[in-house]
Protein backbone atom coordinates (compact mmCIF):
# COMPACT_ATOMS: atom_id res chain seq x y z
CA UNK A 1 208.55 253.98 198.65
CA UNK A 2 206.15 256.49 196.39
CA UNK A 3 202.48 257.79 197.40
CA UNK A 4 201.12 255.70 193.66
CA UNK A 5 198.87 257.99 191.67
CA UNK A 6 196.08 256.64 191.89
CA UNK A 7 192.71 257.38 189.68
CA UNK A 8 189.29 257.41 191.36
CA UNK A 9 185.99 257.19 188.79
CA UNK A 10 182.99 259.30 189.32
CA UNK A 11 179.78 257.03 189.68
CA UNK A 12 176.26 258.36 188.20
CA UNK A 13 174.87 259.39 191.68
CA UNK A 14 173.53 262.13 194.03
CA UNK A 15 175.66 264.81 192.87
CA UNK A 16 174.74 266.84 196.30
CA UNK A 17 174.83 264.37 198.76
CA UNK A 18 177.93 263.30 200.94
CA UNK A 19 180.97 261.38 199.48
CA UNK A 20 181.07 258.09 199.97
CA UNK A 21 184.35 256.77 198.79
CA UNK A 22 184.18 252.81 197.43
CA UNK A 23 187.96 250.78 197.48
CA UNK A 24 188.31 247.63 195.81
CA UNK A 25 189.35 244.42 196.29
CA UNK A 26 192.71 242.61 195.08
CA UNK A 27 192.57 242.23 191.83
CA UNK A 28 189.19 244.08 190.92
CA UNK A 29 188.13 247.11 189.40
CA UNK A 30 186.36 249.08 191.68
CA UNK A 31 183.34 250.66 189.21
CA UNK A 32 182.82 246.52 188.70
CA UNK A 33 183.11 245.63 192.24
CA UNK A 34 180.55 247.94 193.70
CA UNK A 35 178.68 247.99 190.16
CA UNK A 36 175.49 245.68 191.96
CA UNK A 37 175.42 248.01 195.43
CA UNK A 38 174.81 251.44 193.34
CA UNK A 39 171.36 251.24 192.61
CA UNK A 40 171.03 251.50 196.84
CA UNK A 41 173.61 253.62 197.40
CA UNK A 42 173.32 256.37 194.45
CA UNK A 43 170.10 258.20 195.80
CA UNK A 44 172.09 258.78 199.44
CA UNK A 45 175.78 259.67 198.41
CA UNK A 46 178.09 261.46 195.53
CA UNK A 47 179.97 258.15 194.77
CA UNK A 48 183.88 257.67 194.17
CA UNK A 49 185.46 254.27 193.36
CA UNK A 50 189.25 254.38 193.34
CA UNK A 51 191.83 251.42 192.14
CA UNK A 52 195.22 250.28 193.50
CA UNK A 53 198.12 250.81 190.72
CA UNK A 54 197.31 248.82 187.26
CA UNK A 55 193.80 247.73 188.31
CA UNK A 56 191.02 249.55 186.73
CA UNK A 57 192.06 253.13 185.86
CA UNK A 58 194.72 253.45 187.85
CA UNK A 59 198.03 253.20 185.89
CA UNK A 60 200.62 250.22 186.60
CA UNK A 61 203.26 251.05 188.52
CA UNK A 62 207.25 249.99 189.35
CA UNK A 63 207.90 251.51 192.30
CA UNK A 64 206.97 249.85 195.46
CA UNK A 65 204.25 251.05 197.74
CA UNK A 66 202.26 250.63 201.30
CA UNK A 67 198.78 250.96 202.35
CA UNK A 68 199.66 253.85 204.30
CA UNK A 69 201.19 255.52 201.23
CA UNK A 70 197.29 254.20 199.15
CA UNK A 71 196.20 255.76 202.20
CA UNK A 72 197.76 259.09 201.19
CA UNK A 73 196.50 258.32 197.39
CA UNK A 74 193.29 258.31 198.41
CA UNK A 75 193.56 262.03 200.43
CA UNK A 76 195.09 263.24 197.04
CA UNK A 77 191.83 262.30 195.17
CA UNK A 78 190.02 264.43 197.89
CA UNK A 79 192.13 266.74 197.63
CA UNK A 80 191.82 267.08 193.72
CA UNK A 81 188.28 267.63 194.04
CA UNK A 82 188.09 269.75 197.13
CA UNK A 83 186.24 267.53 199.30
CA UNK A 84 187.14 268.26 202.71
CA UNK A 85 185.69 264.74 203.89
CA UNK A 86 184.02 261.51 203.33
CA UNK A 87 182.71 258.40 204.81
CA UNK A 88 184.27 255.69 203.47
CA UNK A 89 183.55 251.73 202.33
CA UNK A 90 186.80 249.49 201.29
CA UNK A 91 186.77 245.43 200.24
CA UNK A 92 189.87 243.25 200.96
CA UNK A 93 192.76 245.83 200.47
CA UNK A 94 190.78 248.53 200.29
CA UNK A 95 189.67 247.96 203.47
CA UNK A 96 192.98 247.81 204.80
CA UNK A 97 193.52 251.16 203.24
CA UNK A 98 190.27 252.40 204.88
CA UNK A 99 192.00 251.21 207.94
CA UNK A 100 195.47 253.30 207.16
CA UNK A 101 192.87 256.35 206.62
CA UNK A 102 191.84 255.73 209.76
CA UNK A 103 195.18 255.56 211.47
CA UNK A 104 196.76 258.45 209.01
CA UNK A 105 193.95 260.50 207.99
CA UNK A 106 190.68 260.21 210.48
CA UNK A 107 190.32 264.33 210.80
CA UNK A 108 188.83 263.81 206.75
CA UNK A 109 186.36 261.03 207.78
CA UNK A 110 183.42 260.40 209.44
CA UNK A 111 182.74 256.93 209.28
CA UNK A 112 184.59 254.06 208.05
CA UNK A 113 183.21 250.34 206.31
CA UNK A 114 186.13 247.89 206.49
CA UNK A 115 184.58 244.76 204.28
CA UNK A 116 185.92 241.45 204.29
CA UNK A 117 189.21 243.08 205.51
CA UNK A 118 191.40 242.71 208.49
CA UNK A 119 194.02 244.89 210.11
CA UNK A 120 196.67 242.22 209.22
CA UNK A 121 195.33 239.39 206.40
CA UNK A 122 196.74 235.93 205.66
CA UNK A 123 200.69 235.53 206.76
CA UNK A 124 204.03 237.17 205.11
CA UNK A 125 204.93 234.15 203.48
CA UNK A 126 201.86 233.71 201.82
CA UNK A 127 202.05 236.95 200.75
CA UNK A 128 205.71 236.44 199.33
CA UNK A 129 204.77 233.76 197.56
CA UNK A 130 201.93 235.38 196.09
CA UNK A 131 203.87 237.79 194.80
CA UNK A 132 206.52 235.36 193.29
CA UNK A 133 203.56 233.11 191.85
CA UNK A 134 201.97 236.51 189.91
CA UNK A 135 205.54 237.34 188.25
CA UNK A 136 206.21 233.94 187.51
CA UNK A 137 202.68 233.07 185.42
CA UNK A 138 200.53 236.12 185.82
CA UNK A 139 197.24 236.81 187.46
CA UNK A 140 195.64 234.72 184.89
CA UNK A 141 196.76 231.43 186.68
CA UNK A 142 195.05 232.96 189.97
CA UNK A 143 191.72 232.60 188.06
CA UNK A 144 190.48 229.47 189.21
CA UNK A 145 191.45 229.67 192.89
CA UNK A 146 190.43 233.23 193.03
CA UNK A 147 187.13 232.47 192.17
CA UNK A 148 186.54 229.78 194.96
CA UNK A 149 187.24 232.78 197.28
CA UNK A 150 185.50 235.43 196.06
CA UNK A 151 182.49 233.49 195.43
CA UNK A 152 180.25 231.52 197.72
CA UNK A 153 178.86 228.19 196.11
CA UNK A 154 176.04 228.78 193.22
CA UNK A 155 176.97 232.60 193.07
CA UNK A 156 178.75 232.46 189.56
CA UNK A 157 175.80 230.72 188.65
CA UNK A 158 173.28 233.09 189.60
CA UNK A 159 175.10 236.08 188.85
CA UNK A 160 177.40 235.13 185.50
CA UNK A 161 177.45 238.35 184.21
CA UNK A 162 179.07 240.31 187.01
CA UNK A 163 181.60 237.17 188.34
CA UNK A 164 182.74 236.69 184.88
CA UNK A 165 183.26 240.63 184.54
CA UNK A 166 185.66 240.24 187.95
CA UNK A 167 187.55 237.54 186.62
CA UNK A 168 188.25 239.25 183.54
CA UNK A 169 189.82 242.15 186.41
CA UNK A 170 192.12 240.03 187.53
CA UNK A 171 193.33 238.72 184.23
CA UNK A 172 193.40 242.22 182.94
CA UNK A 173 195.77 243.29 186.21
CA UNK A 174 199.02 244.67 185.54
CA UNK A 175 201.13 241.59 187.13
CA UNK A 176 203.85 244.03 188.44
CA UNK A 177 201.69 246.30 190.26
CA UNK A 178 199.78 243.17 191.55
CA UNK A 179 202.96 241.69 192.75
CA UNK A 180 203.92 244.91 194.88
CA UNK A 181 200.28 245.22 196.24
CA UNK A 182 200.94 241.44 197.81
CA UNK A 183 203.82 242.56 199.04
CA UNK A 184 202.48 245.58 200.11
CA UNK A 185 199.57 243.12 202.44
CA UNK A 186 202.46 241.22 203.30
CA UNK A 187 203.78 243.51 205.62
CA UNK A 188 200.66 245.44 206.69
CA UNK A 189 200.25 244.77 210.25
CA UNK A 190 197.95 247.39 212.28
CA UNK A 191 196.07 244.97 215.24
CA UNK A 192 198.39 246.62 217.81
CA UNK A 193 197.35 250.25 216.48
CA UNK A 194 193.58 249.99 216.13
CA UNK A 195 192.61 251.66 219.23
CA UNK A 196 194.20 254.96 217.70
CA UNK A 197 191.11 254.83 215.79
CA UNK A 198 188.34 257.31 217.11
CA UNK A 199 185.72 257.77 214.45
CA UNK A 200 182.85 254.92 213.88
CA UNK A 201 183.81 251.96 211.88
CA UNK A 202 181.42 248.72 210.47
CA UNK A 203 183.34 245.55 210.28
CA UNK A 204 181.43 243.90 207.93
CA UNK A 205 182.46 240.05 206.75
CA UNK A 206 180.97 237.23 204.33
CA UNK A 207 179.94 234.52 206.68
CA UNK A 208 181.85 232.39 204.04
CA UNK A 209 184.49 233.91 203.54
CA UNK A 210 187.93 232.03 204.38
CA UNK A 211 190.28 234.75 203.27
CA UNK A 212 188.74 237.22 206.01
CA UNK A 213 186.05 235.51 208.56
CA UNK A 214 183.85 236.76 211.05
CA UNK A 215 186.80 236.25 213.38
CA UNK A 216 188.99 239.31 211.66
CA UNK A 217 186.02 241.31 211.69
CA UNK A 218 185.13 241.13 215.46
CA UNK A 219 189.22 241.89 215.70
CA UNK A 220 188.71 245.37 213.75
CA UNK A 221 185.31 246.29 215.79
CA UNK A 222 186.95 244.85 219.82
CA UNK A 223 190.02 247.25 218.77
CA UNK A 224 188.88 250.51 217.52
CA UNK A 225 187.04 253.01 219.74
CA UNK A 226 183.38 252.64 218.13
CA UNK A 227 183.02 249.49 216.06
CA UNK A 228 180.73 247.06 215.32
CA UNK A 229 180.11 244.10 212.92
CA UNK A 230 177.68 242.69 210.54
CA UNK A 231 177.77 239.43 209.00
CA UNK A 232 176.41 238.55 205.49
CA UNK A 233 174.84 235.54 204.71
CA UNK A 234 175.40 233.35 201.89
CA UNK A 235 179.01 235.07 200.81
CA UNK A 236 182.18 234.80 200.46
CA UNK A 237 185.34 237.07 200.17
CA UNK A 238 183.16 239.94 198.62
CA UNK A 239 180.39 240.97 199.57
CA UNK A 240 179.27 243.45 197.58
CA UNK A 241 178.78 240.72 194.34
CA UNK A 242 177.94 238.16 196.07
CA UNK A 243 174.82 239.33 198.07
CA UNK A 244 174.35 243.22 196.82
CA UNK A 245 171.01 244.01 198.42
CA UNK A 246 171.96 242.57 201.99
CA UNK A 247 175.68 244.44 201.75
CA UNK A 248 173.97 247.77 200.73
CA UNK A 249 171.39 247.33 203.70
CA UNK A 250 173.94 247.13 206.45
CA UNK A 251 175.97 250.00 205.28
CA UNK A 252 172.64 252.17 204.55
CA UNK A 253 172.04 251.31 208.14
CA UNK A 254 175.45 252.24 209.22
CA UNK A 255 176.38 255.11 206.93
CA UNK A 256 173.42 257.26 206.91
């Protein structure tokens, strides 16, 4: 196992105010991901959206990695640009890497959004055979499925430009490097370590989202020290595209 280099992008925001770092989801580039939040969230915060190994501008990768060592990815981007520390917001896998910050690295946050996340998601085996599926045919053939759980019903259809623009992500994922991030979520597994967590931390879920529900959110916010949890209407398994101005409400509330 390797700490990945990973490559975060500098979004057009307030260049004085505090970091916010953005993760992304599976599959997703984060810039893309986060893309309909900004015009909330650029007035209040110097933005940074990083991406797991071949998603994005991260470059692909061989060598096989853990969200603790994505945790330690992330700290290297801080540390690159001398920012002593951030609040943080993380979809999917990058909120279970907002979670391994939390474990590995709290003394550089202040506050943590875990979004449509959990501290262990789906089962090993589906993981496993995730990860055998993408080598097999390639995240292309994930297309179709992927979208029935990223998207709640008539989303794509009111907002074409930016689901198409995430589906073209995950065909444009390295398949390698998506393979080793499944395995990767196959054996993250922090429920039994989330009261190590001190700092304040949102659990924020899509109210129809099947991948993550309301259920692993109240998990994340009854373990930690300080948590809470905010459910968003009318979504599915991220937030962030499928309901912008609600997502970028409740972590205005929570991150100011």
């Amino acid at each position: 196992m390797t700490v990945p280099r990973l490559v975060a992008t500098a979004l057009d925001s307030a260049a004085d105010g505090p970091v916010l770092v953005l993760g992304p989801s599976l599959g997703t580039s984060s810039a893309v991901l986060w893309e309909p939040v900004l015009p909330a969230l650029a007035p209040h915060f110097r933005l940074l959206a990083w991406d797991i190994p071949g998603h994005g501008a991260s470059p692909a990768t061989t060598e096989p990695f853990t969200m603790a060592e994505l945790a330690d990815g992330v700290v290297a981007i801080l540390d690159e640009l001398g920012v002593a520390e951030a609040r943080y917001a993380g979809v999917s896998i990058g909120g279970a890497v907002g979670l391994a910050l939390g474990l590995g690295h709290q003394d550089r946050l202040t506050k943590l959004a875990i979004l449509a996340s959990g501290a262990k998601i789906g089962t090993p085996e589906s993981w496993v055979d995730r990860a055998a599926f993408i080598r097999a045919q390639s995240t292309s053939a994930l297309v179709v499925q992927t979208a029935q759980r990223w998207f709640a019903p008539g989303i794509m259809e009111q907002q074409p430009v930016i689901s198409g623009r995430l589906l073209h992500n995950l065909q444009d994922a390295d398949d390698e490097s998506y393979a080793l991030a499944c395995e990767a979520l196959r054996d993250f597994d922090v429920i039994d370590r989330l009261g190590e967590i001190e700092i304040p931390v949102l659990a924020l879920y899509g109210e129809q989202d099947e991948v993550t529900p309301r259920a692993s959110a109240e998990q994340i916010a009854e373990g930690v020290r300080d948590g809470r949890t905010v459910g968003i209407a009318d979504s599915a398994h991220l937030p962030p595209a499928n309901q912008p101005r609600a997502t970028a409400d409740a972590l205005l509330a929570f991150l100011a």
